[in-house]
Protein backbone atom coordinates (compact mmCIF):
# COMPACT_ATOMS: atom_id res chain seq x y z
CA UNK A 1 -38.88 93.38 54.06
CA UNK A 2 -39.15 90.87 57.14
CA UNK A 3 -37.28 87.79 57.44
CA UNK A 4 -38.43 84.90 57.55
CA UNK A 5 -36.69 81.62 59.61
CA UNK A 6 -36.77 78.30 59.64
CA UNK A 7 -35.89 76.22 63.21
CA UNK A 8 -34.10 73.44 63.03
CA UNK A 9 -34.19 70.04 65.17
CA UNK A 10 -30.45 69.11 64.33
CA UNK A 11 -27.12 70.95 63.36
CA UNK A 12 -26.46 69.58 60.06
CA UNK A 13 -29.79 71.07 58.50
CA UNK A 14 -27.76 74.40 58.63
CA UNK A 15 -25.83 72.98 55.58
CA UNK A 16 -27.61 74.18 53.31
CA UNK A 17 -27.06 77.89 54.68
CA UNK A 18 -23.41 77.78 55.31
CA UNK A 19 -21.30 80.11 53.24
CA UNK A 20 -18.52 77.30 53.39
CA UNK A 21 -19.73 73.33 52.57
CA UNK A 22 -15.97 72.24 53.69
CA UNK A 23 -16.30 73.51 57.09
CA UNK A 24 -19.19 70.99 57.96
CA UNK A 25 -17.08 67.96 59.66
CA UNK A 26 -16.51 67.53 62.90
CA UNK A 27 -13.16 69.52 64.01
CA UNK A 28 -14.47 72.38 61.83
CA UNK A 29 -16.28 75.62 63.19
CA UNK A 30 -19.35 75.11 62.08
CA UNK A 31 -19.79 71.40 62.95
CA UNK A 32 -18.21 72.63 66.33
CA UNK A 33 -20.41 75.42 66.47
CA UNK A 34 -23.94 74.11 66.13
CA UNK A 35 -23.17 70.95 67.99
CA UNK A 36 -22.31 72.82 71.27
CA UNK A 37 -25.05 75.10 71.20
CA UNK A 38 -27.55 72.80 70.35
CA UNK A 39 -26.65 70.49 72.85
CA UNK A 40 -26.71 72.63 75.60
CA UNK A 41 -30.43 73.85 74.50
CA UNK A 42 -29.36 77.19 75.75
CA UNK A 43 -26.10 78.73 76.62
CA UNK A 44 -22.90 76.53 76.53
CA UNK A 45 -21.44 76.71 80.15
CA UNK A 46 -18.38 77.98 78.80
CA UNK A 47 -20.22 80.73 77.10
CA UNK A 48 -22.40 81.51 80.34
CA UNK A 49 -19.36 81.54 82.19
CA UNK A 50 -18.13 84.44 80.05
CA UNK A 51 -21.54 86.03 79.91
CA UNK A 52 -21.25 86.33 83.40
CA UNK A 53 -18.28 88.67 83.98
CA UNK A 54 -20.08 91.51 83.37
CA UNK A 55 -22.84 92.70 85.98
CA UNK A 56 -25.92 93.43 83.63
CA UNK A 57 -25.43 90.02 81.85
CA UNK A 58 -25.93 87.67 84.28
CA UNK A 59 -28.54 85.18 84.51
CA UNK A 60 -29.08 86.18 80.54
CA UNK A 61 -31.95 83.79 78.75
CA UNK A 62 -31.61 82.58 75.66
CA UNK A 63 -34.80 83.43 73.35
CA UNK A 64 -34.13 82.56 70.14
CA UNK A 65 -30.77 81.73 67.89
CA UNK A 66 -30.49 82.20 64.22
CA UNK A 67 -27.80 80.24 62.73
CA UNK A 68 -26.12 82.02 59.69
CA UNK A 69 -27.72 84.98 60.47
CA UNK A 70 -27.28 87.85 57.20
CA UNK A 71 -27.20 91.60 57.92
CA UNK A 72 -26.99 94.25 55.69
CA UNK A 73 -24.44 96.58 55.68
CA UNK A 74 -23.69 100.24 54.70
CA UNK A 75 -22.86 101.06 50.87
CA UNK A 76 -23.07 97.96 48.18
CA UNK A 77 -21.96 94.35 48.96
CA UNK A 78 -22.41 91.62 50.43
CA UNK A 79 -24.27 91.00 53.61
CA UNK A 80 -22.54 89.95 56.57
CA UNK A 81 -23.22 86.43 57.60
CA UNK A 82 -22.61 85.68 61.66
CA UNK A 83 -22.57 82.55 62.56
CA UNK A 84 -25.26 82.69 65.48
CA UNK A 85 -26.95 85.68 66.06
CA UNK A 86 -28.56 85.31 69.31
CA UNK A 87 -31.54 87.08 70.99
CA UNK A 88 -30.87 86.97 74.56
CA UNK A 89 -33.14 88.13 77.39
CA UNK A 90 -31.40 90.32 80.39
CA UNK A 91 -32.53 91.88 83.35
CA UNK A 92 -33.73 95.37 81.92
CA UNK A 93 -34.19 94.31 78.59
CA UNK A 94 -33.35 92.24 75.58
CA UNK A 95 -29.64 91.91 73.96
CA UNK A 96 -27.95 90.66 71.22
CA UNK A 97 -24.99 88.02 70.98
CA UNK A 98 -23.10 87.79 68.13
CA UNK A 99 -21.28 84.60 68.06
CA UNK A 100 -18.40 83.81 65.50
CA UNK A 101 -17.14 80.45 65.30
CA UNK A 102 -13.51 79.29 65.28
CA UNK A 103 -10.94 76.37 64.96
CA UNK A 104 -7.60 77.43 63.62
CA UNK A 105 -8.89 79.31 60.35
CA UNK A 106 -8.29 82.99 60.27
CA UNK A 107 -10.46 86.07 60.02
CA UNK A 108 -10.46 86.25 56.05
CA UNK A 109 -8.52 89.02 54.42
CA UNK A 110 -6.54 91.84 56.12
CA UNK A 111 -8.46 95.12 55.83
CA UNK A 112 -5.97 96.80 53.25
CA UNK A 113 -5.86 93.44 51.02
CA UNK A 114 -9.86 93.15 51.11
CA UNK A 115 -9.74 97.06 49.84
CA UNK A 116 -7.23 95.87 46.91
CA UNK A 117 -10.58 93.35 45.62
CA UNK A 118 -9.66 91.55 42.08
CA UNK A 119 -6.09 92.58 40.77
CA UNK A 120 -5.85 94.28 37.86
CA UNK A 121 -5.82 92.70 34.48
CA UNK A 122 -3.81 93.15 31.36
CA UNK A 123 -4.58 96.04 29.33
CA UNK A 124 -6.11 94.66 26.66
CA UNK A 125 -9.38 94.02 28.86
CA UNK A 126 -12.46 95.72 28.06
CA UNK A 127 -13.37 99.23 29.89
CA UNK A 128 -16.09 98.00 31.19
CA UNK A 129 -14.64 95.83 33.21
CA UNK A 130 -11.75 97.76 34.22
CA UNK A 131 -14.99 100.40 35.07
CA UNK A 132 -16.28 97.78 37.31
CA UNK A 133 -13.58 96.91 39.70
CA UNK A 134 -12.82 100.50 39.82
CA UNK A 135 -16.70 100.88 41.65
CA UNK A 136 -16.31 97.85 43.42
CA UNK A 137 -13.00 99.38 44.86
CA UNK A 138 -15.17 102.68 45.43
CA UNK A 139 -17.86 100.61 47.75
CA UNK A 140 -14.97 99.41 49.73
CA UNK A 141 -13.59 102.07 50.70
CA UNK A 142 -16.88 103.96 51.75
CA UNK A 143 -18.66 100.68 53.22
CA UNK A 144 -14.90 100.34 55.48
CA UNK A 145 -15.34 104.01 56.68
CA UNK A 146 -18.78 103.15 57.21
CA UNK A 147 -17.79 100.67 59.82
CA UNK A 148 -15.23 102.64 61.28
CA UNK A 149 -17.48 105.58 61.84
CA UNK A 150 -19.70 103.67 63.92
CA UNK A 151 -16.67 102.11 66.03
CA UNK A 152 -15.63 105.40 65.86
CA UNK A 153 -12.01 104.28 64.89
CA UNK A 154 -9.80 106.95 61.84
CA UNK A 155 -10.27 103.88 58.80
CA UNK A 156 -7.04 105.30 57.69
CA UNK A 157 -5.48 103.66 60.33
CA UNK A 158 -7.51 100.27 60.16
CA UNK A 159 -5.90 98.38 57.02
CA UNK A 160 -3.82 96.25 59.19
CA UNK A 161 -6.62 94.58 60.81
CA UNK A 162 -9.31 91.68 59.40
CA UNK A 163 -12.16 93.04 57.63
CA UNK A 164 -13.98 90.38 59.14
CA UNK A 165 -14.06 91.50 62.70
CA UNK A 166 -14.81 94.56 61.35
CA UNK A 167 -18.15 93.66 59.28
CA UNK A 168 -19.31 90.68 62.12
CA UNK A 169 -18.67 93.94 65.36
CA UNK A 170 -20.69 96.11 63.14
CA UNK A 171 -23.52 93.37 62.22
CA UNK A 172 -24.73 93.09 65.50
CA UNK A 173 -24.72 96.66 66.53
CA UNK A 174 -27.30 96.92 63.48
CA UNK A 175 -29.55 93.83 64.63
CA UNK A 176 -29.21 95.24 68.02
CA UNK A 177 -31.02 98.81 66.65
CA UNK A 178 -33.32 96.64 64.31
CA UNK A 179 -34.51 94.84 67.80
CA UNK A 180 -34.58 97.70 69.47
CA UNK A 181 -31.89 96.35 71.90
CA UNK A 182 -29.70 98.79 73.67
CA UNK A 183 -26.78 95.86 74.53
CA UNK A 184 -24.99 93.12 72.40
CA UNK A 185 -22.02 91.53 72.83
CA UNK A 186 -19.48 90.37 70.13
CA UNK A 187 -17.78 86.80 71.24
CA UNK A 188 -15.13 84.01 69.69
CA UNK A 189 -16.56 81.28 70.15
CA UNK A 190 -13.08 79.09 69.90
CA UNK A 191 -12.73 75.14 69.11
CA UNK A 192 -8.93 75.36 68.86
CA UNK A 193 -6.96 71.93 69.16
CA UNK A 194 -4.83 72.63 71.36
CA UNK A 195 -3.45 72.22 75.10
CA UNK A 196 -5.66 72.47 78.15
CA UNK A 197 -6.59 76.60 78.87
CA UNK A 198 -4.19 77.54 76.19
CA UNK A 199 -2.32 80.77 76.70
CA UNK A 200 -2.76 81.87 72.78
CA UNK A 201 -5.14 79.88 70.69
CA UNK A 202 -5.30 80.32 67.26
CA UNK A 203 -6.42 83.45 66.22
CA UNK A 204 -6.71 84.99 69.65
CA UNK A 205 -3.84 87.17 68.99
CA UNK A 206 -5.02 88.91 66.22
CA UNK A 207 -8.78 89.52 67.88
CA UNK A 208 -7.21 91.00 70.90
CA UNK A 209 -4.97 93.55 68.90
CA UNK A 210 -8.97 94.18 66.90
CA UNK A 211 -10.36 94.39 70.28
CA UNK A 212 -7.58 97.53 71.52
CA UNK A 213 -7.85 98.71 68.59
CA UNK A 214 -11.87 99.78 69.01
CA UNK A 215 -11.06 100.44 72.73
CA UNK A 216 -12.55 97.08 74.09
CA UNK A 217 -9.28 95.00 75.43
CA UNK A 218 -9.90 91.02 75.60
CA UNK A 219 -6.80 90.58 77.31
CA UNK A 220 -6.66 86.68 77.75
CA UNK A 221 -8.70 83.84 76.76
CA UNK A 222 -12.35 83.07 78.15
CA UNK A 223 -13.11 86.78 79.44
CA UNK A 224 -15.23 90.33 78.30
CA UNK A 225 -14.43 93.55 77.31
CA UNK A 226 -15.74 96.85 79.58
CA UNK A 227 -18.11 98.25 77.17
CA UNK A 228 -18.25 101.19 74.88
CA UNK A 229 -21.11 102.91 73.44
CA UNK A 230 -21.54 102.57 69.48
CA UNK A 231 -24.29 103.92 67.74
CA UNK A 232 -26.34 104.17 70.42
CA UNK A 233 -25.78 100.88 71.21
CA UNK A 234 -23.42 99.54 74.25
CA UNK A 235 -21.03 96.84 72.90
CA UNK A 236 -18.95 94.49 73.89
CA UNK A 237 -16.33 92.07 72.75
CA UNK A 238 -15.24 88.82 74.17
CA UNK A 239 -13.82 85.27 73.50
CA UNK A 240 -14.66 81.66 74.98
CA UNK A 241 -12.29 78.83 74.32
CA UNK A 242 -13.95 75.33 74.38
CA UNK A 243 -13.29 72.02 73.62
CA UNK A 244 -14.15 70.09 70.33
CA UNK A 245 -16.64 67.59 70.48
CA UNK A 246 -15.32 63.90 71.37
């Protein structure tokens, strides 16, 4: 079934959509987020800057952005929400950018404790509901292959790494086949509060070890991976560090 969107003429009326209320304040990644993109009406410098390391993305136009973008993904579950999914125009074709949003939190749960889901109860609790977790459990394990098989990575070997970067890599590779793109690019877009050009911002350590792990290095701050070919689709990673808004 199609989806539907609704634009918006000012950040905050993505409140509504945002999977976290708390994180709407300035400081916080989606406040930070928004802001900067909508502002710029188009790419944040800092973002084109990144954008254009690598040869077939420069000059990239921005054609639309979907804020809190959902995208189904292999086995049962929840969607993945990204942050921005963006449309983006290039020379030979149209791409998509996946954008996720950053301050200081971290990427959610550790592969092997997402896997783990609800701990078990006592004994005395009903079958049905030991039945239950015991599926959900099942769907985690074959929607965490799933993933791997199309970063073409062994999942047994994957548990010490965020399911998060997992699900968001994946998300856009399947928008990018759903748009019949044949690019996207995966970027951190980071807000961190810290020093001028920091060395290690928050988070950035465990991305990069993500981003070795799928054979796409992000070596240091504010650059793009070489690209590798998943699903048909040729993917990159990368990660921008900006300032928070004044």
């Amino acid at each position: 079934m199609p989806n539907f969107q609704i634009a918006i003429e000012e950040p905050d009326e993505i409140i509504p959509r945002l999977g976290k209320k708390e994180h709407w304040k300035q400081g916080r990644s989606a406040y930070e987020l928004s802001t900067s993109w909508m502002q710029a009406k188009g790419f944040p410098p800092s973002v084109r800057a990144v954008l254009d390391q690598a040869d077939d993305w420069q000059d990239a136009k921005l054609l639309e952005g979907f804020f809190e973008r959902e995208t189904e993904l292999p086995a049962r579950g929840k969607p993945s929400q990204t942050d921005l999914l963006a449309l983006v125009r290039l020379k030979d074709g149209n791409a998509i950018l996946g954008i996720e949003g950053k301050v200081d939190e971290p990427f959610g749960e550790l592969a092997d404790d997402w896997l783990k889901g609800k701990p078990d109860e006592n004994a005395d609790e009903p079958p049905e509901a030991t039945a239950a977790r015991q599926r959900s459990r099942q769907n985690r394990h074959e929607r965490l292959k799933a993933l791997c098989g199309i970063l073409e990575i062994d999942p047994a070997d994957s548990g010490g790494f965020y399911y998060q970067l997992f699900h968001r890599t994946c998300a856009s590779i399947y928008e990018a086949k759903r748009f019949e793109c044949k690019r996207a690019i995966v970027l951190v877009h980071s807000f961190a509060t810290i020093p001028e050009a920091p060395l290690k911002p928050a988070c950035f350590e465990d991305f990069s070890a993500f981003a070795t792990k799928v054979g796409m290095p992000v070596i240091r701050p504010g650059t793009i991976s070489t690209s590798k070919t998943c699903a048909g689709i040729e993917l990159r990673l990368g990660w921008v560090s900006d300032k928070p808004s004044s």
